[in-house]
Protein backbone atom coordinates (compact mmCIF):
# COMPACT_ATOMS: atom_id res chain seq x y z
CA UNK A 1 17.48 11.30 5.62
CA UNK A 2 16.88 8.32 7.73
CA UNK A 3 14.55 5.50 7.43
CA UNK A 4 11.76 5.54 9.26
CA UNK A 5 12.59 3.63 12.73
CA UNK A 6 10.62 -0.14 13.35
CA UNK A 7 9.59 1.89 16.53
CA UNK A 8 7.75 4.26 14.12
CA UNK A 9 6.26 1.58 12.17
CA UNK A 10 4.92 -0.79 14.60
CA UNK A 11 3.30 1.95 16.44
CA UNK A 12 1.21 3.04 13.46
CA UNK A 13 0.39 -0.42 12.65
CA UNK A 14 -1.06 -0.89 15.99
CA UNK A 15 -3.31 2.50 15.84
CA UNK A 16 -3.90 1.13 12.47
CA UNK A 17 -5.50 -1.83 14.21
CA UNK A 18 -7.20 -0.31 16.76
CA UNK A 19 -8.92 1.91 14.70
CA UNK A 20 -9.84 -1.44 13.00
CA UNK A 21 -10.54 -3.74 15.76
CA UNK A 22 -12.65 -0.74 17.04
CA UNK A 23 -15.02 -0.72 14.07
CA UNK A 24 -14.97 -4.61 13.39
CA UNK A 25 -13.28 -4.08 10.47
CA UNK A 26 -10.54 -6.04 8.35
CA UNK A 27 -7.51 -4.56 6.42
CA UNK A 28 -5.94 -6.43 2.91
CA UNK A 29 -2.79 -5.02 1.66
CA UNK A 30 -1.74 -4.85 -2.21
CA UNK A 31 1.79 -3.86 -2.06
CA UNK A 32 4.11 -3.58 -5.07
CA UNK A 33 7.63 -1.52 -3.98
CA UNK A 34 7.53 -2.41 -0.62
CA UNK A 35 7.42 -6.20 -1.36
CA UNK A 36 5.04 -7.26 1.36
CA UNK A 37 6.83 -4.76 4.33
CA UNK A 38 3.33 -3.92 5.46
CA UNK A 39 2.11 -7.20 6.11
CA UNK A 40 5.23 -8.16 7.63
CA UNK A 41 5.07 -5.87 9.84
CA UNK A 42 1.08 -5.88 11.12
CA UNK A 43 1.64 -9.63 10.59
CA UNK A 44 4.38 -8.96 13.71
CA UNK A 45 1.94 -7.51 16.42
CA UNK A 46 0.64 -10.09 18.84
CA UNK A 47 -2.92 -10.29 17.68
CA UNK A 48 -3.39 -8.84 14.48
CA UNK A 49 -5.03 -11.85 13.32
CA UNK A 50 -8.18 -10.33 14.31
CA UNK A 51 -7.86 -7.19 11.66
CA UNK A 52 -5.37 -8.38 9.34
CA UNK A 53 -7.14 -10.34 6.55
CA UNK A 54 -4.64 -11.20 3.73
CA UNK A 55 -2.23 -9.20 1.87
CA UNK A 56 -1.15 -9.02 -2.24
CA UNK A 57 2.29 -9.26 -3.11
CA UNK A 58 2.08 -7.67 -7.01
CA UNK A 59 5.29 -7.10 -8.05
CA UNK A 60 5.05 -7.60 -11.58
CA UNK A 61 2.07 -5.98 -13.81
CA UNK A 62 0.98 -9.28 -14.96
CA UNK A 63 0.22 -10.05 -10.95
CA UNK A 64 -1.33 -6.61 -10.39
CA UNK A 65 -4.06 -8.05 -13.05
CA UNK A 66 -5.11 -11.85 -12.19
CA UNK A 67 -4.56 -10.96 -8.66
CA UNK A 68 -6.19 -7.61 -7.97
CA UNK A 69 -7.99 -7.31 -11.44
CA UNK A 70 -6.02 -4.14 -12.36
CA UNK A 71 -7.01 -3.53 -16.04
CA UNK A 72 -4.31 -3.98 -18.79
CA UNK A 73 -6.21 -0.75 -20.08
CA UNK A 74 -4.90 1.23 -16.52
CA UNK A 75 -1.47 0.33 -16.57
CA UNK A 76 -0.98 0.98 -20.83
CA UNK A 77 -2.08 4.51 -20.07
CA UNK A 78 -0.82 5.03 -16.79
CA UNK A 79 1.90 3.07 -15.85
CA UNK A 80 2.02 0.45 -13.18
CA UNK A 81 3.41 3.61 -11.16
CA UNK A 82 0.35 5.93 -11.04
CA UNK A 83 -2.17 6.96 -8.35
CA UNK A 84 -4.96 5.10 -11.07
CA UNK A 85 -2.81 1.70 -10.80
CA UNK A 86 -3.25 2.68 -7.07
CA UNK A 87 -6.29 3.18 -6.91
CA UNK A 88 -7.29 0.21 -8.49
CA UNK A 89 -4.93 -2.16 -6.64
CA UNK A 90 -6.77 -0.97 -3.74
CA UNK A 91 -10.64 -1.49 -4.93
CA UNK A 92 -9.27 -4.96 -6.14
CA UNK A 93 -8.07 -6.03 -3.09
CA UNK A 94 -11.44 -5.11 -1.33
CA UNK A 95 -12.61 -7.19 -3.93
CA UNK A 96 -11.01 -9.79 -4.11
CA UNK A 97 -10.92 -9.95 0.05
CA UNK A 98 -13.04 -9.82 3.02
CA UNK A 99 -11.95 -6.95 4.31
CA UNK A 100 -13.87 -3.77 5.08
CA UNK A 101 -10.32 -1.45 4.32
CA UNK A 102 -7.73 -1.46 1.98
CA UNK A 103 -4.29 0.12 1.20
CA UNK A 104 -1.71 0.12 -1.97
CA UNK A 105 1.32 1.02 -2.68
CA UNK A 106 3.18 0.82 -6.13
CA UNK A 107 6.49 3.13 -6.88
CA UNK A 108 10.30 3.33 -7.92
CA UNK A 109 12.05 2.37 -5.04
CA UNK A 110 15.49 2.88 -7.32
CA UNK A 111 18.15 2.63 -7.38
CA UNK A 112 17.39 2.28 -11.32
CA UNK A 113 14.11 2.22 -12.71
CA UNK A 114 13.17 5.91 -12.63
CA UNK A 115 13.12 8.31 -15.68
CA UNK A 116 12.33 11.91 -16.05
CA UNK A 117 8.64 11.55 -15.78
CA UNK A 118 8.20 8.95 -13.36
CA UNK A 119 12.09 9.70 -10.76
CA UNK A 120 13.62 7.30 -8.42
CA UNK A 121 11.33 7.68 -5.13
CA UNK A 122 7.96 8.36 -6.93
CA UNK A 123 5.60 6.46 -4.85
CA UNK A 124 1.56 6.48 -5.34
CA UNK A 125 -0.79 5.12 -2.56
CA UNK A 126 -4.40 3.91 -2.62
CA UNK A 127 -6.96 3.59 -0.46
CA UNK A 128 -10.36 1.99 -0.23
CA UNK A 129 -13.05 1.07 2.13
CA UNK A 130 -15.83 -1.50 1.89
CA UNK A 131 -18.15 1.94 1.47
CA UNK A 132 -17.11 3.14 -1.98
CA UNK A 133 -14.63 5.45 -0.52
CA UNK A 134 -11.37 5.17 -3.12
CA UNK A 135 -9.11 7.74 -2.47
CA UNK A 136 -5.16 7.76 -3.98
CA UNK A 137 -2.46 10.08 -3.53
CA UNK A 138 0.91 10.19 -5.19
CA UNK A 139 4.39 11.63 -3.38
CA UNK A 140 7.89 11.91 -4.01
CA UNK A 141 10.79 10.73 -1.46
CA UNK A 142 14.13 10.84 -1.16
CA UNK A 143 16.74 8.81 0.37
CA UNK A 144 18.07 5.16 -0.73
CA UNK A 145 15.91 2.50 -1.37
CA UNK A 146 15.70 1.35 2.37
CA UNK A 147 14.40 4.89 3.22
CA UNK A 148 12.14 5.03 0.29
CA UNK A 149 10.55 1.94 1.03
CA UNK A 150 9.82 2.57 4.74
CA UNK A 151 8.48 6.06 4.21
CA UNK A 152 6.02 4.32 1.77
CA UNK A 153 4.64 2.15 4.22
CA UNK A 154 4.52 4.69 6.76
CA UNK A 155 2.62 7.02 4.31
CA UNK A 156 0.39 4.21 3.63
CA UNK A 157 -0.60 3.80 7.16
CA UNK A 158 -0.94 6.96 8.19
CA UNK A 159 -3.51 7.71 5.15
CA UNK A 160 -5.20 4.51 5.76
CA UNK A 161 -5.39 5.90 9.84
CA UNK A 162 -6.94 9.26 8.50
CA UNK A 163 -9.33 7.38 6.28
CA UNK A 164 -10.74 4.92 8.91
């Protein structure tokens, strides 16, 4: 399997923020796997200043808690890699934002990392919008870590598209 093209990407990132723009609304990112991909790449269109608020870069557990307020509680029971560490990476960054919409993503991009339970291209997703709607989904995908990690943030954007 392929990555998902930049062609791909950028065009879901602009309905992404014309869906926004159309609604007055504001997106923050909390990304973990993908390393900031999704901000990189909305931060790339020619005007997304005007729906792109701010984005969390929360690598490391410790950063998924001071930054997003992720409780130590969630990730003991869960795992950092869970659709409840998703979930709550994406209330927190409504929180701890502006914005009106949020997305996460947090998984095992590989090529280590994975184990039985949790494999190599488990990747969980939140959502949340400034109306109490938190939704979070989990998938599994294959390919090397480049593929992973784009068909992360293109699941991302296409749930946050649905949501909005």
């Amino acid at each position: 399997m392929a990555r998902v093209s930049d062609e791909e990407l950028h065009q879901l990132a602009r309905e992404l923020g014309d869906k926004l723009c159309e609604r007055g609304w504001k997106l923050a990112t909390a990304e973990s796997c993908t390393g900031g991909w999704v901000g990189q790449l909305v931060t790339a269109l020619p005007g997304s200043s005007h729906w792109y608020e701010r984005g969390f870069i929360t690598y490391a557990n410790a950063a998924k808690i001071e930054m997003l307020g992720v409780s130590e509680r969630t990730l003991a029971s869960h795992g950092a890699v869970s659709e409840e560490t998703a979930a709550a990476m994406a209330a927190g960054a409504l929180k701890h934002s502006h914005a009106q919409a949020t997305l996460a993503i947090t998984g095992i991009a590989g090529p280590g990392g994975g184990t039985p339970q949790k494999p190599v291209g488990l990747v969980c997703y939140g959502w949340a919008l400034a109306d109490g709607t938190l939704m979070s989904s989990t998938c599994r995908l294959d390919g090397d870590r480049e593929e992973i990690r784009s068909r992360a943030v293109a699941a991302a954007l296409r749930g946050l598209i649905e949501l909005v």
